[in-house]
N, C-alpha and C. Protein backbone atom coordinates (compact mmCIF):
# COMPACT_ATOMS: atom_id res chain seq x y z
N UNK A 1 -2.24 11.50 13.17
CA UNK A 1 -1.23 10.47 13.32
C UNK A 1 -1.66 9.22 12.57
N UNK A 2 -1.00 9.42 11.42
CA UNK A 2 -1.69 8.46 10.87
C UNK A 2 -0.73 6.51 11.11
N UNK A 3 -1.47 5.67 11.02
CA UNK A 3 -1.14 4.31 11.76
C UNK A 3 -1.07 3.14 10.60
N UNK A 4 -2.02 3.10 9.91
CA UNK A 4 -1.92 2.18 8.38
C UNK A 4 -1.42 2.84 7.15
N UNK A 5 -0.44 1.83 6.90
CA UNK A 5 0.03 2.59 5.72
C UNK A 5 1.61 3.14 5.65
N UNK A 6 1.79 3.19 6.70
CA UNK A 6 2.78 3.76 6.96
C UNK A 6 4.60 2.61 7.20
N UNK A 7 5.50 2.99 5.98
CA UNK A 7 6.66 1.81 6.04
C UNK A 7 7.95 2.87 6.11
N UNK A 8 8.57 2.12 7.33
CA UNK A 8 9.97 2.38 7.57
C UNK A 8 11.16 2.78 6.43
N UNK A 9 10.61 3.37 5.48
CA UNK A 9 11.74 3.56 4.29
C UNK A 9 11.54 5.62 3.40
N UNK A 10 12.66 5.87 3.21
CA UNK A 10 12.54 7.44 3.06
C UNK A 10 11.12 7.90 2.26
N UNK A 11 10.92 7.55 0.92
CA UNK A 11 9.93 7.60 0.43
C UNK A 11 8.53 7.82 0.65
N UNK A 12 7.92 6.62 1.98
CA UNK A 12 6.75 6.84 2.70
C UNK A 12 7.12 7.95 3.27
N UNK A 13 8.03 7.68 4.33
CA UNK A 13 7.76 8.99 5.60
C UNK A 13 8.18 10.39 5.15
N UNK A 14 8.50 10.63 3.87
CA UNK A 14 8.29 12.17 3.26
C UNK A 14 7.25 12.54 3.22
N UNK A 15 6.59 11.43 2.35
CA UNK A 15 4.96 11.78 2.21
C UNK A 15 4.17 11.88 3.11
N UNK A 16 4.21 11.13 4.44
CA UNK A 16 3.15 11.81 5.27
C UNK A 16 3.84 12.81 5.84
N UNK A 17 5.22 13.06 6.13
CA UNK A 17 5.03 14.38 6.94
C UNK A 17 5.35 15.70 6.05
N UNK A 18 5.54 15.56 4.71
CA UNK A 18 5.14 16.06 3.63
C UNK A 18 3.81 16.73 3.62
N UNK A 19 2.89 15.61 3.80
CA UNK A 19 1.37 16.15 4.12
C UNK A 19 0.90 16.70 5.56
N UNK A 20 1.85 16.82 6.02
CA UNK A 20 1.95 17.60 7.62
C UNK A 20 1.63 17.41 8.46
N UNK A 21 1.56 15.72 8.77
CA UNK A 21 1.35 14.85 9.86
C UNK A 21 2.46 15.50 10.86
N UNK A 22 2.58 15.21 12.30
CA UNK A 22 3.29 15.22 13.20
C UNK A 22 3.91 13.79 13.87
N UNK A 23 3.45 12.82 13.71
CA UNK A 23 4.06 11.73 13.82
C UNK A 23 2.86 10.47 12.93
N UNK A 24 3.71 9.09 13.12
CA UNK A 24 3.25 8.22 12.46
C UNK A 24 3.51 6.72 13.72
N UNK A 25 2.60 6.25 13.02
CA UNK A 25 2.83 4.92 14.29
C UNK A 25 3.07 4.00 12.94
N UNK A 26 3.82 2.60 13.44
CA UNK A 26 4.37 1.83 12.60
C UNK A 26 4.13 0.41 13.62
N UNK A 27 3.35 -0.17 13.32
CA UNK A 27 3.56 -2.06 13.96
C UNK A 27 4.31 -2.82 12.97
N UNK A 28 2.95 -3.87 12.51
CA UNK A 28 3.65 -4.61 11.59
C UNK A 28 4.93 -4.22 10.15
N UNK A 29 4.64 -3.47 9.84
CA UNK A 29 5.38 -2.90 8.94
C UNK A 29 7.66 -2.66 9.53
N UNK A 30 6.94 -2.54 11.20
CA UNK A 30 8.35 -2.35 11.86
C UNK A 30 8.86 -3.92 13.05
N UNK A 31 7.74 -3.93 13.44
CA UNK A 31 7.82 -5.10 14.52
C UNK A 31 7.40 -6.52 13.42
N UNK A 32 7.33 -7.17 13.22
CA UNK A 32 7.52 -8.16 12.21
C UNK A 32 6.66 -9.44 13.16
N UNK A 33 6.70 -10.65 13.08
CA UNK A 33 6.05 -11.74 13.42
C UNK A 33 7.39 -12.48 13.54
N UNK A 34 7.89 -12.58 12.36
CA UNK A 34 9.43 -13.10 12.56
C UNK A 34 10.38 -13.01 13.64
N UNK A 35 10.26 -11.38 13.75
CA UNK A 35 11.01 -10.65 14.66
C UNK A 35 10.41 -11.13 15.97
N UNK A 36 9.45 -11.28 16.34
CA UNK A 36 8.83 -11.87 17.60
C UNK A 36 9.21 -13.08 17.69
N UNK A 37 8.78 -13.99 17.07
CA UNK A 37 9.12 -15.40 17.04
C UNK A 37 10.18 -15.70 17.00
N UNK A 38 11.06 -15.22 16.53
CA UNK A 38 12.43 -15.36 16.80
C UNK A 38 13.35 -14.59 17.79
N UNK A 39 12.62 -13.76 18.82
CA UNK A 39 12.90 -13.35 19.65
C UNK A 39 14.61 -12.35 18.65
N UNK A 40 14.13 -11.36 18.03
CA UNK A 40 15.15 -11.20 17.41
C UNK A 40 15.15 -9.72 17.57
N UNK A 41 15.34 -9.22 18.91
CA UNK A 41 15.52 -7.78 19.17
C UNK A 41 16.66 -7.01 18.87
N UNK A 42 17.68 -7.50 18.72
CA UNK A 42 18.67 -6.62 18.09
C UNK A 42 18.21 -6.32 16.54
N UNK A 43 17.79 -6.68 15.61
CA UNK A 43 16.98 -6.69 14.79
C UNK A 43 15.87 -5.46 14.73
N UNK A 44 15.31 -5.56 15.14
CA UNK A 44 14.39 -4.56 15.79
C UNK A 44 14.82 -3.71 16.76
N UNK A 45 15.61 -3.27 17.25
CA UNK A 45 16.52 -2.56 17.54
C UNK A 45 16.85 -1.62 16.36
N UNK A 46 17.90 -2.60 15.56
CA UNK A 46 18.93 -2.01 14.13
C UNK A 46 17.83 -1.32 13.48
N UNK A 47 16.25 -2.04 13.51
CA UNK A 47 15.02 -1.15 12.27
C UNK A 47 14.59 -0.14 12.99
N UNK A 48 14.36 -0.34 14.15
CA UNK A 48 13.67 1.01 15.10
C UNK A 48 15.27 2.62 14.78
N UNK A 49 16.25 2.56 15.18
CA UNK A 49 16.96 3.09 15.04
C UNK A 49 16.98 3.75 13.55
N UNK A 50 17.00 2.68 12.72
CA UNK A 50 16.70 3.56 11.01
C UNK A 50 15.30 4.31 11.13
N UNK A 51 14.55 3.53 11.58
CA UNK A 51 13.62 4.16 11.19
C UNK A 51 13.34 5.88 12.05
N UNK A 52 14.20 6.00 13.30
CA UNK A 52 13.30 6.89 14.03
C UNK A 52 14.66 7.96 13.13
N UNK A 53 15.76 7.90 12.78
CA UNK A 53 17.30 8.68 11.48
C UNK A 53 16.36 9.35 10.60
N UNK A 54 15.49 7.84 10.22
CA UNK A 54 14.92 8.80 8.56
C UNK A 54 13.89 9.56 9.05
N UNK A 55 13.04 9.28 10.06
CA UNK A 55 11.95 10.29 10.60
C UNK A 55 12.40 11.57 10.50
N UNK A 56 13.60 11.52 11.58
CA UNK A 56 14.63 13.17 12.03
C UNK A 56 15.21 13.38 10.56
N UNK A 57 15.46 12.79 9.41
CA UNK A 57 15.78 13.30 7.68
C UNK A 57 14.79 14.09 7.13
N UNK A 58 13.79 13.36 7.33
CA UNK A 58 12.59 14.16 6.33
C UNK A 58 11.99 15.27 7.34
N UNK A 59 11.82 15.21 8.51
CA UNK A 59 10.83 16.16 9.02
C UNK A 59 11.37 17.69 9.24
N UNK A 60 12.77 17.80 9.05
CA UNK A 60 13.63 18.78 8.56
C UNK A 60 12.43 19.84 8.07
């Protein structure tokens, strides 16, 4: 499971589960500083949601 390195967009998450990871963890790359500080969870919401679409795209 790999944890660094890893960004919310089709490209990355082919490649690791391409390389036959089973899942990936995502912080900064998904949860932001912004996004905290601005208390901006629908936001993070809208990215968590893409991101977990393209997960279920590629791992096909």
């Amino acid at each position: 499971m790999p944890t660094g390195g890893v960004a919310p967009n089709k490209e990355n998450l082919e490649g690791w589960f391409n390389a036959g990871v089973t899942c990936v963890g995502m912080s900064a790359q998904l949860i932001s500083k912004e996004i905290i500080a601005n208390n901006n969870y629908a936001k993070l919401e809208k990215d968590m949601k893409k991101a977990l679409a393209l997960i279920k795209q590629v791992r096909k």
